[in-house]
Protein backbone atom coordinates (compact mmCIF):
# COMPACT_ATOMS: atom_id res chain seq x y z
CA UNK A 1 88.98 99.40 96.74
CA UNK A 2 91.39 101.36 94.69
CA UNK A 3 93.96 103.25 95.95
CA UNK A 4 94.62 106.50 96.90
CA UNK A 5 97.78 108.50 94.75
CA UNK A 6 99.70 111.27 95.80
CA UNK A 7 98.39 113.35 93.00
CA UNK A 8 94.66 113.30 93.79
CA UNK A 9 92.87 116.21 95.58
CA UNK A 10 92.40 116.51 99.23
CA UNK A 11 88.49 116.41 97.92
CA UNK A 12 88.84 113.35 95.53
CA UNK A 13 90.41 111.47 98.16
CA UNK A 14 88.11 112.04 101.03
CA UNK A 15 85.10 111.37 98.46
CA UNK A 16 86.67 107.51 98.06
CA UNK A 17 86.74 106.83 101.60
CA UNK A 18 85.73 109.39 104.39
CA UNK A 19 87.85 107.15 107.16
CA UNK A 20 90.56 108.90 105.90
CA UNK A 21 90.00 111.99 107.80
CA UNK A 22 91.43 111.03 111.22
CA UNK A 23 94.52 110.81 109.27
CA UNK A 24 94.39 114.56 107.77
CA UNK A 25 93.69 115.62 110.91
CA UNK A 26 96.31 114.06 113.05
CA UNK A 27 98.90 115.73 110.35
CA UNK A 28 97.47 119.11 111.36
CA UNK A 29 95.59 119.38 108.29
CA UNK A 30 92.45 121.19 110.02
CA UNK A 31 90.33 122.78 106.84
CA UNK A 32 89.04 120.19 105.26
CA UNK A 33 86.23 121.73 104.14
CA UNK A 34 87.97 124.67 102.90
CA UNK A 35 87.60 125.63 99.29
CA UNK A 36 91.30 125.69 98.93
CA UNK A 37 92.11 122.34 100.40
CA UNK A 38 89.52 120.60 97.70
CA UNK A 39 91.49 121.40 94.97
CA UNK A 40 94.92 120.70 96.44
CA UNK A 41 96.91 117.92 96.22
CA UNK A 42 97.20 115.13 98.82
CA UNK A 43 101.61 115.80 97.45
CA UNK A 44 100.79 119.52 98.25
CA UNK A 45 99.28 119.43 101.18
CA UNK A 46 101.89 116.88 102.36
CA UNK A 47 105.35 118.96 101.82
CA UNK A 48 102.85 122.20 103.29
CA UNK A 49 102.69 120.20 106.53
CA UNK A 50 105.99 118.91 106.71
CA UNK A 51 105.24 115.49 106.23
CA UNK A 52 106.66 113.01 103.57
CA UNK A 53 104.40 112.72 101.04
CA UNK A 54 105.11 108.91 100.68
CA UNK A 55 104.46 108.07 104.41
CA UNK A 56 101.18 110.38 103.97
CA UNK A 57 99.70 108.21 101.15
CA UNK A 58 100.60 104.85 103.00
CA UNK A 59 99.02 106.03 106.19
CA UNK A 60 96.52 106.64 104.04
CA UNK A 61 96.06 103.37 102.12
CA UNK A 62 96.46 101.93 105.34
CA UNK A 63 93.18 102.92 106.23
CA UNK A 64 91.36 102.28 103.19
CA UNK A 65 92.47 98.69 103.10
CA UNK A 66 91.29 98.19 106.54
């Protein structure tokens, strides 16, 4: 499965691979389903949350290649 990259939408990424979610959601990244959050950046949403945006898309990729 291809990976997920630090510039794709919150949307785009959850589209790939659903699983993911957990992972927003332990971050504190609650509105998911907001219109907002679909067309922000996985980088974005990240540095809004405090979180390293690095660590965020290995956590990430993490789960995908599971």
């Amino acid at each position: 499965m291809a990976a997920v990259t630090k510039d794709m939408t919150i949307g785009q990424a959850i589209a790939m691979d659903q699983n993911i979610i957990p992972v927003l959601l332990e971050i504190g990244m609650h509105c998911l389903g907001c219109p907002a959050s679909q067309a922000e950046t996985l980088e974005e949403a990240a540095l809004v949350h405090g979180i390293d945006p690095d660590e965020l898309i290995d956590r990430i990729n993490a789960v995908i290649g599971e």
